[in-house]
Protein backbone atom coordinates (compact mmCIF):
# COMPACT_ATOMS: atom_id res chain seq x y z
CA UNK A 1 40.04 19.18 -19.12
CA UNK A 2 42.23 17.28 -16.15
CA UNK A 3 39.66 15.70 -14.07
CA UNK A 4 39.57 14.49 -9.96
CA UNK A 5 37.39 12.73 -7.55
CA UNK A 6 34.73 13.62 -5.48
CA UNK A 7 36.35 12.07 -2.45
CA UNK A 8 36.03 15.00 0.21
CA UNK A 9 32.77 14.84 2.13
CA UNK A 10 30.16 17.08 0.93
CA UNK A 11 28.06 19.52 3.11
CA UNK A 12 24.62 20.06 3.42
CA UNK A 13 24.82 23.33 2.06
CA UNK A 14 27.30 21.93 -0.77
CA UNK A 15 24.41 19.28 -1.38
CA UNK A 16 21.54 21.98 -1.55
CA UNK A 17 23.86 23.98 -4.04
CA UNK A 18 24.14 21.02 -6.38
CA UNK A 19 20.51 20.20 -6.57
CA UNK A 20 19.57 24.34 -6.84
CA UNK A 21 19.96 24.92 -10.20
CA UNK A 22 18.29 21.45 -11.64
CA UNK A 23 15.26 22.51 -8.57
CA UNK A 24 12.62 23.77 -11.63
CA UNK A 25 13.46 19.97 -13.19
CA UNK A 26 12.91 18.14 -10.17
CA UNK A 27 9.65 20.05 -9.27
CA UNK A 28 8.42 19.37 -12.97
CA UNK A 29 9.45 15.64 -12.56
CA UNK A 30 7.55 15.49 -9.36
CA UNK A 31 3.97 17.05 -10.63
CA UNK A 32 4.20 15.08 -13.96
CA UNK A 33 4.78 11.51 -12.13
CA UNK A 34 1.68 12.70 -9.77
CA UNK A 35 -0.53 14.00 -12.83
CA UNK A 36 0.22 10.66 -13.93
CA UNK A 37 -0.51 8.53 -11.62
CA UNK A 38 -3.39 11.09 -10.88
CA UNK A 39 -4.61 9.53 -14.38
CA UNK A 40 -4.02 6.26 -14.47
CA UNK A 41 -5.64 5.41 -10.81
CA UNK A 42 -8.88 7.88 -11.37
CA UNK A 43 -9.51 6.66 -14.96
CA UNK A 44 -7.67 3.41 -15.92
CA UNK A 45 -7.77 1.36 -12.87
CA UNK A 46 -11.18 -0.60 -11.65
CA UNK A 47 -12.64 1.02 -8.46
CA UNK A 48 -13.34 -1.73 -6.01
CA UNK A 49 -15.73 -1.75 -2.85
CA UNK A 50 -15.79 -3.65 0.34
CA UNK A 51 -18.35 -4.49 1.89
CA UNK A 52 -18.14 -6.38 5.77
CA UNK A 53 -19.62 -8.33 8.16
CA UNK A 54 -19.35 -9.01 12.04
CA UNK A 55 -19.31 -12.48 13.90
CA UNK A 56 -18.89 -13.02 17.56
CA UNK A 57 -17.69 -16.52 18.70
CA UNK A 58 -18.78 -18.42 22.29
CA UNK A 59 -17.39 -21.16 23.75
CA UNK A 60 -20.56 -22.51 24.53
CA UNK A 61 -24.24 -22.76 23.18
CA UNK A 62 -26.19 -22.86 26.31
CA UNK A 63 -25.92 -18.65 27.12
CA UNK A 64 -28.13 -19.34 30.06
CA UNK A 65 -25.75 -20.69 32.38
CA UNK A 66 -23.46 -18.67 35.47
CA UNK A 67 -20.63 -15.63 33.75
CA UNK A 68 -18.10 -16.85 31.11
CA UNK A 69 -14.87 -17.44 32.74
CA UNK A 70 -11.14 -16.64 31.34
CA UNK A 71 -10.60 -20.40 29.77
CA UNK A 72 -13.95 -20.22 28.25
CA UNK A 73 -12.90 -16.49 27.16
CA UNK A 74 -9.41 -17.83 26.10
CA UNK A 75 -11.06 -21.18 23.94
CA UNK A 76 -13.68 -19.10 22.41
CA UNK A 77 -10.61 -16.74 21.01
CA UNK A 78 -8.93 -20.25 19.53
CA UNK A 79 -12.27 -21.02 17.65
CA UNK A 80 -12.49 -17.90 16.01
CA UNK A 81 -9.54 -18.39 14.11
CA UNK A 82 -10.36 -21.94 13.40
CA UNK A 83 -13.96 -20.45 11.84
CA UNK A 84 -11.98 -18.02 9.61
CA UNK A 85 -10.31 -20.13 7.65
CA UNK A 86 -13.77 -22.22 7.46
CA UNK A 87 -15.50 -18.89 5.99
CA UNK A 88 -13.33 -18.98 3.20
CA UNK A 89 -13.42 -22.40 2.70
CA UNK A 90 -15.55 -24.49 -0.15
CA UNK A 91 -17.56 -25.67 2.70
CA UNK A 92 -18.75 -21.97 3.08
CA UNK A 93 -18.34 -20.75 -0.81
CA UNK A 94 -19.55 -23.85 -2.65
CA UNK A 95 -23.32 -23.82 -1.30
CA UNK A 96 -23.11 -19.74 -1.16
CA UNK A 97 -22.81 -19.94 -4.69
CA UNK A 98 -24.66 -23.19 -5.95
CA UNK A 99 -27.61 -22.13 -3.91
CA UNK A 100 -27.64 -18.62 -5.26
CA UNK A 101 -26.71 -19.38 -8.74
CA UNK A 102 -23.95 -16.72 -8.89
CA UNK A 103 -21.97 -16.79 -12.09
CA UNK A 104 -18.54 -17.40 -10.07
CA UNK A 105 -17.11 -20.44 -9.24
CA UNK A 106 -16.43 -21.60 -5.22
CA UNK A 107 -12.61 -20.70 -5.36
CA UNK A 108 -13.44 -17.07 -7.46
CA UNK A 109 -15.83 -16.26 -4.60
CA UNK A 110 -13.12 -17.65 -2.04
CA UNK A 111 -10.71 -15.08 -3.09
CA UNK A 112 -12.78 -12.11 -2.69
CA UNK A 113 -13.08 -12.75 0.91
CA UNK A 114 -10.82 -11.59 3.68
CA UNK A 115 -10.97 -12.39 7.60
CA UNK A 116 -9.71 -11.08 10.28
CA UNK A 117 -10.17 -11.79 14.05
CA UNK A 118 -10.51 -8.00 15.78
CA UNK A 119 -7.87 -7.47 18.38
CA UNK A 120 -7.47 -11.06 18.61
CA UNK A 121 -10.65 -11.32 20.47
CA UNK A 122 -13.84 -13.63 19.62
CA UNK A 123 -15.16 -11.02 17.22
CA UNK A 124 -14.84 -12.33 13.42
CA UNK A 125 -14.59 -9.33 10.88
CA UNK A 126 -15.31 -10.76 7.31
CA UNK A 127 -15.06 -8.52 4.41
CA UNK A 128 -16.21 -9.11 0.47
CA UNK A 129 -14.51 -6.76 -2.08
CA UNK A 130 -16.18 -6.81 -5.82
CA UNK A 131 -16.18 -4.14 -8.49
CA UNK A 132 -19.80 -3.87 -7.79
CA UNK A 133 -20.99 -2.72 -5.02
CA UNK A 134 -24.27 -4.48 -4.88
CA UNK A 135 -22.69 -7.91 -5.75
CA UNK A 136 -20.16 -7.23 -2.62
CA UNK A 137 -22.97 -6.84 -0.48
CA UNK A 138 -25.10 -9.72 -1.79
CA UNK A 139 -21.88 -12.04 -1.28
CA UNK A 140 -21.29 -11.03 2.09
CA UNK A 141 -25.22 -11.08 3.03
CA UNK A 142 -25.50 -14.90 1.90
CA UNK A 143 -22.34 -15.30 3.29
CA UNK A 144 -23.29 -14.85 6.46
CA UNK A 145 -26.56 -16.92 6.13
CA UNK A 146 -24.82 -19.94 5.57
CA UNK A 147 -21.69 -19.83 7.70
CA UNK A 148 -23.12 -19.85 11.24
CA UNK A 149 -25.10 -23.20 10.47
CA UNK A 150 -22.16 -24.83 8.52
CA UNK A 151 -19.52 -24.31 11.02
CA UNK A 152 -21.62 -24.70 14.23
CA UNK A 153 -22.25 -28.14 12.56
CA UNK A 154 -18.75 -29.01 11.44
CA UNK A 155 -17.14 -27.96 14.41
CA UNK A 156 -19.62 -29.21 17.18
CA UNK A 157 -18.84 -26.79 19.90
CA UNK A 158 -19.26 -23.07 20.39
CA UNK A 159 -21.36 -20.86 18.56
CA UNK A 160 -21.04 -18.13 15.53
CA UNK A 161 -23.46 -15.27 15.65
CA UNK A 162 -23.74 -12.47 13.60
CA UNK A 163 -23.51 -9.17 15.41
CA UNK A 164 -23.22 -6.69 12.46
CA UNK A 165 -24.85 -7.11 8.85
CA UNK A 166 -23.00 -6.21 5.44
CA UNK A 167 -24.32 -2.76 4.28
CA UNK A 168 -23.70 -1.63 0.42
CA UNK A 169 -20.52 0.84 0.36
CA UNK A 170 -20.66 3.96 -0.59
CA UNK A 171 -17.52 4.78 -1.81
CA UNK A 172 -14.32 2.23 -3.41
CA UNK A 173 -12.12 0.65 -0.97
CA UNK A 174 -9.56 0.57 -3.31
CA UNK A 175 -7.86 2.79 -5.19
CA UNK A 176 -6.53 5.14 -2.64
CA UNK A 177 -6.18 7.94 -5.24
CA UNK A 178 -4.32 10.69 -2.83
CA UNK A 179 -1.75 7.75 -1.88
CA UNK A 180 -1.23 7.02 -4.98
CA UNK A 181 -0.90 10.41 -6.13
CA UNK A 182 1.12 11.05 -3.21
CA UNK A 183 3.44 8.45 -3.45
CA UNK A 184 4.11 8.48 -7.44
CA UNK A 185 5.12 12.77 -7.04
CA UNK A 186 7.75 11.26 -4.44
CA UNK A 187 9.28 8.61 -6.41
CA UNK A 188 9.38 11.02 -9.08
CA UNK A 189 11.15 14.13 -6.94
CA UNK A 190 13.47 11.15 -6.07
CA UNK A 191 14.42 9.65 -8.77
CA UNK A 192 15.09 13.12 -9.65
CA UNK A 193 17.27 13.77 -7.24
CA UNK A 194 18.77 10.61 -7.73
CA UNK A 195 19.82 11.42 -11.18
CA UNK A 196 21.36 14.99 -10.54
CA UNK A 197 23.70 13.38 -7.43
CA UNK A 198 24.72 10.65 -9.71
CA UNK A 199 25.80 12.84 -12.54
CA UNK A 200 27.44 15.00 -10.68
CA UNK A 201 28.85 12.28 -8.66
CA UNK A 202 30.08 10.58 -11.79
CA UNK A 203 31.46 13.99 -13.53
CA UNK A 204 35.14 14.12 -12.69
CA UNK A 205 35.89 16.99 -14.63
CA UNK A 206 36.65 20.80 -12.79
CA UNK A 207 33.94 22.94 -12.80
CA UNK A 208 35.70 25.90 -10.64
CA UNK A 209 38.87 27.59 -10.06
CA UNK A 210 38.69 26.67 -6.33
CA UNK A 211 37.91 22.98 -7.28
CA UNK A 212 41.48 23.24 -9.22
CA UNK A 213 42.94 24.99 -6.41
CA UNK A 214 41.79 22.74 -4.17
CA UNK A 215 42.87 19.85 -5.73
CA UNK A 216 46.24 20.96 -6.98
CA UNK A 217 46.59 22.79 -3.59
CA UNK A 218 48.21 25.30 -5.07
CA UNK A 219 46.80 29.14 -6.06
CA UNK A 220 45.83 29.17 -9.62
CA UNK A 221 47.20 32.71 -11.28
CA UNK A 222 45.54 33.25 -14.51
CA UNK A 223 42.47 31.32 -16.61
CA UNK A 224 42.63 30.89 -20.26
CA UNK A 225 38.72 30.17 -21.13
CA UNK A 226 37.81 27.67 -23.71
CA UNK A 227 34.43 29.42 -25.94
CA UNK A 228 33.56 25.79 -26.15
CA UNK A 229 33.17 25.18 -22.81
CA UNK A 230 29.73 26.17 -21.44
CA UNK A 231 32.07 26.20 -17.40
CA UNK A 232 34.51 28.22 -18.89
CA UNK A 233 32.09 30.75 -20.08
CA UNK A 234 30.53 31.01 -16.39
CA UNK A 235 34.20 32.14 -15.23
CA UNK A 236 34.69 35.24 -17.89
């Protein structure tokens, strides 16, 4: 059969009549690539938990004296991201774990931890994610016992405090199963979609009378069908 290009632009309406017919594939596609991912996140994939503690920073160590003014405000904000990166340091993780014992080396204990400074204020926000919960608390808990008198040391001015203590989570941090459910049923309805648009895209071949018309631009008078021809068939 004489084929042509899809040059003309394509309507909305033309686009939804495309996809209509392939719609019972694409909604299949979608739940299967969610049921999957359903699987694989809730059953194959390692919860893990978070567990976090709170540090404030101050400029100064003597909390007796007159109200803290802006510089000392401003300085205090500086330290706090110069104690972050000490937290995760091996000055922090090497005695955290010799003193302890744990059965993870400085740098393994390094990576589980995150900082943050909150809002780019003086509060420190220190999190420990493990598999188990109970080990991310412990981390975090000796953690914090060591950090304050290590860095106050090292650095020489201002002061770490903890203001909030690690608690055992109750539920994983990570795998967000909805998201990932979520996400995996959208890639799936478009990839979907991708397919049918680039097949039909691709297909140069008439599929009408009016596409023949149309691109002959002349009226067509008469239609011999082809039995071999599941288009043709349509037409009878």
């Amino acid at each position: 059969m004489e084929s042509y290009n899809h040059e003309e632009e394509i309507s909305l309406q033309e686009l939804v009549n495309i996809i209509k017919p392939y719609l019972r594939h694409v909604v299949m596609i979608s739940i299967m690539f969610a049921v999957i991912s359903l699987l694989v996140t809730k059953f194959l994939v390692k919860p893990t938990y978070q567990s976090s503690a709170t540090f404030i920073v101050n400029n100064r160590r003597d909390e007796m004296n007159q109200a803290i003014s802006n510089d000392e405000l401003s300085s205090a904000r500086n330290l706090a991201s110069v104690y972050s990166i000490i937290i995760q340091s091996d000055a922090i993780t090497k005695p955290v774990v010799v003193n302890n014992q744990f059965d993870i080396t400085a740098e393994e204990l390094s990576q589980k931890i995150s900082v943050t400074t909150v809002d780019g204020t003086q509060v420190i926000k220190m999190s420990v994610k493990d598999q188990n919960p109970e080990l991310a608390q412990l981390y975090a808990s000796k953690i914090i016992e060591v950090a304050p008198g290590v860095i106050n040391d090292l650095v020489g001015v201002g002061d770490l405090k903890v203001v909030a203590q690690p608690k055992i989570p109750d539920s994983p941090s990570a795998p967000n199963v909805k998201v990932n459910t979520l996400v995996a049923g959208m890639l799936g309805f478009m990839l979907s979609l991708g397919y049918i648009l680039v097949r039909y895209f691709t297909d140069n071949t008439f599929k009408s009378v009016e596409e023949v018309e149309q691109h002959l631009e002349i009226p067509i008078l008469t239609v011999i069908p082809n039995v071999d021809n599941t288009f043709a068939e349509e037409l009878l």
